[in-house]
N, C-alpha and C. Protein backbone atom coordinates (compact mmCIF):
# COMPACT_ATOMS: atom_id res chain seq x y z
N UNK A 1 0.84 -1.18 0.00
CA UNK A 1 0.00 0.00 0.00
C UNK A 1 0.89 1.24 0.00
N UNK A 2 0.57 2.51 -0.69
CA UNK A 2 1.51 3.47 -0.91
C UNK A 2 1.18 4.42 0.48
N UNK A 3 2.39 4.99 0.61
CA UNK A 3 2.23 6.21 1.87
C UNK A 3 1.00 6.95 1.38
N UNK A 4 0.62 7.65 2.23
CA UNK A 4 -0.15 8.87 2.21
C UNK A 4 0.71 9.98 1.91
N UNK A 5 0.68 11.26 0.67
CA UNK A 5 0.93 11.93 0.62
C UNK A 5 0.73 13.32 1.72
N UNK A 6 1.26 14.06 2.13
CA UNK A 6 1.17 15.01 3.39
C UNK A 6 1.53 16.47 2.39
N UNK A 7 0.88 17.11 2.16
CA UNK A 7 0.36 18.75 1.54
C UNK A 7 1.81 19.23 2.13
N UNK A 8 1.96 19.93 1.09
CA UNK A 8 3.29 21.27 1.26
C UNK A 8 2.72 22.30 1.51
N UNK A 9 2.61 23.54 1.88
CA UNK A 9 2.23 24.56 1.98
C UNK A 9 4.03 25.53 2.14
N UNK A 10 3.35 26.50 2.00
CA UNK A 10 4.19 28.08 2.26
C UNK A 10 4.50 29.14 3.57
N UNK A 11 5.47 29.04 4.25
CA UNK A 11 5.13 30.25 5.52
C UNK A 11 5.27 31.41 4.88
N UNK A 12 4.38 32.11 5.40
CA UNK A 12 3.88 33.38 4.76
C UNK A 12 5.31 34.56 5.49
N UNK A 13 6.08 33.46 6.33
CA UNK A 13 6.92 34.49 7.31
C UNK A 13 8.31 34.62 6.48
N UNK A 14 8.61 33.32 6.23
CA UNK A 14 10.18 32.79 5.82
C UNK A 14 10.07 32.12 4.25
N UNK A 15 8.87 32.25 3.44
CA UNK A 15 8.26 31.86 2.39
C UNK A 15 9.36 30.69 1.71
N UNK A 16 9.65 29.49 3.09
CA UNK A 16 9.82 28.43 2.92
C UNK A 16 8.75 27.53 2.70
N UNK A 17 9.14 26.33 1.76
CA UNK A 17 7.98 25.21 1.55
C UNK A 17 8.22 24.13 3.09
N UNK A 18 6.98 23.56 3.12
CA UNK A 18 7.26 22.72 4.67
C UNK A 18 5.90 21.94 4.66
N UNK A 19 5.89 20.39 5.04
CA UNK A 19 4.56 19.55 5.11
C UNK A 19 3.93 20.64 6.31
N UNK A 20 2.57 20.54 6.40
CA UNK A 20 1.07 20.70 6.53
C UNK A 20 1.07 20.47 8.21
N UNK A 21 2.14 19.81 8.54
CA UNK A 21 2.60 18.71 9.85
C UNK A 21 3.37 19.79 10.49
N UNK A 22 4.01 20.87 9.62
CA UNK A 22 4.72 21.31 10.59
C UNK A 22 4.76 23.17 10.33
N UNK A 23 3.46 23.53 10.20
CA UNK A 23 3.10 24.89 10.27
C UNK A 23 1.65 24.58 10.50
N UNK A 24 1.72 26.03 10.98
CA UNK A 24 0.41 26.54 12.34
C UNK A 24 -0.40 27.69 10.98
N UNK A 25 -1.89 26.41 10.54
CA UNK A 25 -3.27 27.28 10.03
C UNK A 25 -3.40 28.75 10.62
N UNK A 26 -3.41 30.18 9.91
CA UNK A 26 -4.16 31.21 10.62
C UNK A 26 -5.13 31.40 9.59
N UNK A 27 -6.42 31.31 10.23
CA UNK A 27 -6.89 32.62 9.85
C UNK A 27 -7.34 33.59 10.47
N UNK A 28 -8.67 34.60 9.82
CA UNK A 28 -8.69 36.03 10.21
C UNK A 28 -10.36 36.20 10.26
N UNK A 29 -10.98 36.58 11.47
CA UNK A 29 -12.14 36.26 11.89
C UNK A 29 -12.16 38.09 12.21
N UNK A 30 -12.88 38.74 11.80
CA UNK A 30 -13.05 40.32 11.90
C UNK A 30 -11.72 40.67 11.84
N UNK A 31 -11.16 41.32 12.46
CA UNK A 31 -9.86 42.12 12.08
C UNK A 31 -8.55 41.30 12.82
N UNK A 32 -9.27 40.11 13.64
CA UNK A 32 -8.21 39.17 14.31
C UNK A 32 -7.49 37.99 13.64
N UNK A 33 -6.12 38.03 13.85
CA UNK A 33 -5.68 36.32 13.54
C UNK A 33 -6.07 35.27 14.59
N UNK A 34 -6.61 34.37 13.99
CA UNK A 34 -6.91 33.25 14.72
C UNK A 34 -5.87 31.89 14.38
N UNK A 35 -5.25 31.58 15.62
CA UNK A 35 -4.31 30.23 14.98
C UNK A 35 -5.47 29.04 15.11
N UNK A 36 -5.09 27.92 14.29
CA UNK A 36 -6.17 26.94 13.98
C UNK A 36 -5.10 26.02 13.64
N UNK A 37 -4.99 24.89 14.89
CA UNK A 37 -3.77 24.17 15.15
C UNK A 37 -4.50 23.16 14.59
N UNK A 38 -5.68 23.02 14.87
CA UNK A 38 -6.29 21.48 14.26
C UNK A 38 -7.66 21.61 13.02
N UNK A 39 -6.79 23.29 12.48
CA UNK A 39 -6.88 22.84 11.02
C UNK A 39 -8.48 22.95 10.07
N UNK A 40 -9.23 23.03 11.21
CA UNK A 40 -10.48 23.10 10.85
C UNK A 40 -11.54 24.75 10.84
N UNK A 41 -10.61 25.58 11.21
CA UNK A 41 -11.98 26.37 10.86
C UNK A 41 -12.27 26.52 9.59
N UNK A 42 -13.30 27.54 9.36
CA UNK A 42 -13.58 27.72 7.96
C UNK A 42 -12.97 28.99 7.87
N UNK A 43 -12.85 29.27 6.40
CA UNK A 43 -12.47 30.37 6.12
C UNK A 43 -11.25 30.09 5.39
N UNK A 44 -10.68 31.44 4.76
CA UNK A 44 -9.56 30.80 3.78
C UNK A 44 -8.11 31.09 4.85
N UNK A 45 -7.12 30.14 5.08
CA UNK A 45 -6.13 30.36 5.50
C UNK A 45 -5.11 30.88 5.00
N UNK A 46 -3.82 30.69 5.88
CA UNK A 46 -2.80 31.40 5.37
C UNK A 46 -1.63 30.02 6.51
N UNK A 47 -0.53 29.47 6.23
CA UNK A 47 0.55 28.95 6.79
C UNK A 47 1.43 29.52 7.30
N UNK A 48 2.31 29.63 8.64
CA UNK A 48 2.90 29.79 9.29
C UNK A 48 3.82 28.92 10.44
N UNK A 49 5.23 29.09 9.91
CA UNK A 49 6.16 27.99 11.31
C UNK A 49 5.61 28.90 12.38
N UNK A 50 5.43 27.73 13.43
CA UNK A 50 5.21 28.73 14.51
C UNK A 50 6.04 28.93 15.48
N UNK A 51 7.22 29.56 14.97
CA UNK A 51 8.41 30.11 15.53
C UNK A 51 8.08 31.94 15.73
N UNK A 52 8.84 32.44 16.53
CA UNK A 52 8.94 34.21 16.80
C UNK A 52 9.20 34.78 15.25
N UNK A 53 10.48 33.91 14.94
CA UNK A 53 10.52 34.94 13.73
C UNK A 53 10.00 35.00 12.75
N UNK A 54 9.41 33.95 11.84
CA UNK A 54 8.37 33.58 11.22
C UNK A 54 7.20 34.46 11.38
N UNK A 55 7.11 34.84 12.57
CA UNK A 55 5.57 35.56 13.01
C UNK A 55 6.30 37.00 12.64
N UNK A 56 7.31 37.52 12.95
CA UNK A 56 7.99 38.88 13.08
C UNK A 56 7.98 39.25 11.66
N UNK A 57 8.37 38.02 10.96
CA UNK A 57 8.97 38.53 9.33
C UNK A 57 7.85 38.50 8.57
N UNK A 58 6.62 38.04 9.05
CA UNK A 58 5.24 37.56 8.21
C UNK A 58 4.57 39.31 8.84
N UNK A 59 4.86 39.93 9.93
CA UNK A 59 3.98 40.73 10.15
C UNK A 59 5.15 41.72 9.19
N UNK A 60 6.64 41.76 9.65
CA UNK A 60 7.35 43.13 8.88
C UNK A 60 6.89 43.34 7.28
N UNK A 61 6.56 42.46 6.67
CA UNK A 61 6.71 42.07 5.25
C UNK A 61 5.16 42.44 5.07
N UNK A 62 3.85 42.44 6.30
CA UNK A 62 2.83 42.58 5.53
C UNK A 62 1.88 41.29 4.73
N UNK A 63 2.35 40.40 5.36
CA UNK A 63 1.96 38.84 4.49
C UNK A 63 0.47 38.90 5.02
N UNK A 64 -0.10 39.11 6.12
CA UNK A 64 -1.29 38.50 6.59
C UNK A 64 -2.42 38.86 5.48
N UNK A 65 -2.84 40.16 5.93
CA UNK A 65 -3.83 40.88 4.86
C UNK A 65 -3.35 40.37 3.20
N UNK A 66 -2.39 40.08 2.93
CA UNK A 66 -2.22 39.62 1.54
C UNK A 66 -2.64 38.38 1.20
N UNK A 67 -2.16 37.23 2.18
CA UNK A 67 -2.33 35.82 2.12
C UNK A 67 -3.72 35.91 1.93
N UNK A 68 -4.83 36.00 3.56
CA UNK A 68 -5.07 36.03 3.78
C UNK A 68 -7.25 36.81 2.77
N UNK A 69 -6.34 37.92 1.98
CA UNK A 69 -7.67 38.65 1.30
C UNK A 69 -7.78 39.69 2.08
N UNK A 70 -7.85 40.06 2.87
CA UNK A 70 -8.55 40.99 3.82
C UNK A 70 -8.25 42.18 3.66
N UNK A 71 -8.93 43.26 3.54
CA UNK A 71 -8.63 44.42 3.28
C UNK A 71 -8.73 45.56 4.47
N UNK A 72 -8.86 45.03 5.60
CA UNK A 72 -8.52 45.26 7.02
C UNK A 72 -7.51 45.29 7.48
N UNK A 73 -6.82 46.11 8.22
CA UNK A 73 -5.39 45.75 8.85
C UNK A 73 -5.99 44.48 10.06
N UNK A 74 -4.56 43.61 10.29
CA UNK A 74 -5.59 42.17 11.26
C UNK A 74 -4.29 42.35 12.87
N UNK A 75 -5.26 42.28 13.69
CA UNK A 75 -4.68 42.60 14.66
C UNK A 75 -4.19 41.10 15.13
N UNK A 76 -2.41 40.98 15.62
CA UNK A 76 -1.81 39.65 15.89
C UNK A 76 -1.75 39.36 17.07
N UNK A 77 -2.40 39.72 18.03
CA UNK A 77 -2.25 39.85 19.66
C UNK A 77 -2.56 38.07 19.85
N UNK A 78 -3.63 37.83 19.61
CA UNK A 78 -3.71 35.96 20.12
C UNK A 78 -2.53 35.67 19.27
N UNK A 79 -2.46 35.67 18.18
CA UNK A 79 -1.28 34.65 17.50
C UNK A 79 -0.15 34.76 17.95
N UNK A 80 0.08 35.89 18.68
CA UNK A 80 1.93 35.97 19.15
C UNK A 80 1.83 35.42 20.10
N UNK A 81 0.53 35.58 21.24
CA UNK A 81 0.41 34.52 22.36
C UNK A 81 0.36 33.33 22.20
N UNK A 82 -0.28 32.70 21.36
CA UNK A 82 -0.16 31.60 20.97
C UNK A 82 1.42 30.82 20.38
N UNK A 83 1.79 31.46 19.31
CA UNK A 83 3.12 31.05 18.97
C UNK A 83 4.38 31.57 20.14
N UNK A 84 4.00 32.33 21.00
CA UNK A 84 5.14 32.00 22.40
C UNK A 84 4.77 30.76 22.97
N UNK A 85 3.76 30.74 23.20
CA UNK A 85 3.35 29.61 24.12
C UNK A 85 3.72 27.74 23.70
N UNK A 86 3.58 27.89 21.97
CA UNK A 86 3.80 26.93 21.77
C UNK A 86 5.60 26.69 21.12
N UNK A 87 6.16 27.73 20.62
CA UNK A 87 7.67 27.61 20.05
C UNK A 87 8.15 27.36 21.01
N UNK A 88 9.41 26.27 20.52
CA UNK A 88 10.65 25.54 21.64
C UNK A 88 11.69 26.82 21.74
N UNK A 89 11.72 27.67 21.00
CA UNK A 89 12.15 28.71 21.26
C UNK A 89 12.36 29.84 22.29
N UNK A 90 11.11 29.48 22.78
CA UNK A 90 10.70 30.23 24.30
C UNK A 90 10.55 29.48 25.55
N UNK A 91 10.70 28.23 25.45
CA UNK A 91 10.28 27.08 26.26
C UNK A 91 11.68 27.55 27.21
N UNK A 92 11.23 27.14 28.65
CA UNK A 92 11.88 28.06 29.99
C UNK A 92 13.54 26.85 29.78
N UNK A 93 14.42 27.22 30.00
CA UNK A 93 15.66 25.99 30.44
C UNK A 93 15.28 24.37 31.31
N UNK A 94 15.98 23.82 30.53
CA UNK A 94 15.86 22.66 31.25
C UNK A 94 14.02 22.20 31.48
N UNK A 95 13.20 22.25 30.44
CA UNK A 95 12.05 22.00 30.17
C UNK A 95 12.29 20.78 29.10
């Protein structure tokens, strides 16, 4: 039986290619990013590593509202909470 193929997608931060497995769904629900770890809301997304800088270089560059459609500026306050909370990047010593 053949593997299952696993989707490439794009980070909108570091506009590296990367399986589906290992970037964090946003989308944008009124003027907010919403992360969508399991992939299911509706609405059209946008890909992101969910690393700091990824998030830093996706907001310097302007990617969201582009990926994304929106002709709103989108406010990133949950998503940076979210991507601290979850990057090994920030994870305390000896964790």
């Amino acid at each position: 039986m053949a593997e299952p193929l696993i989707p490439v997608r794009t980070c909108v931060g570091c506009r590296r290619r990367a399986p589906v497995t290992g970037l964090l769904r946003v989308v944008v629900q009124g003027s907010r990013l919403i992360p969508d770890p399991a992939r299911r809301l509706p609405g059209r997304g946008a890909s992101l590593h969910p690393t700091p800088e990824c998030l830093r270089a996706a907001v310097r560059r302007r990617a969201f509202p582009r990926a994304l459609r929106s002709s709103i500026p989108v406010e990133t306050d949950l998503l940076e909470s979210h991507v601290s909370a979850v990057s090994p990047d920030t994870a305390p010593a000896g964790a």
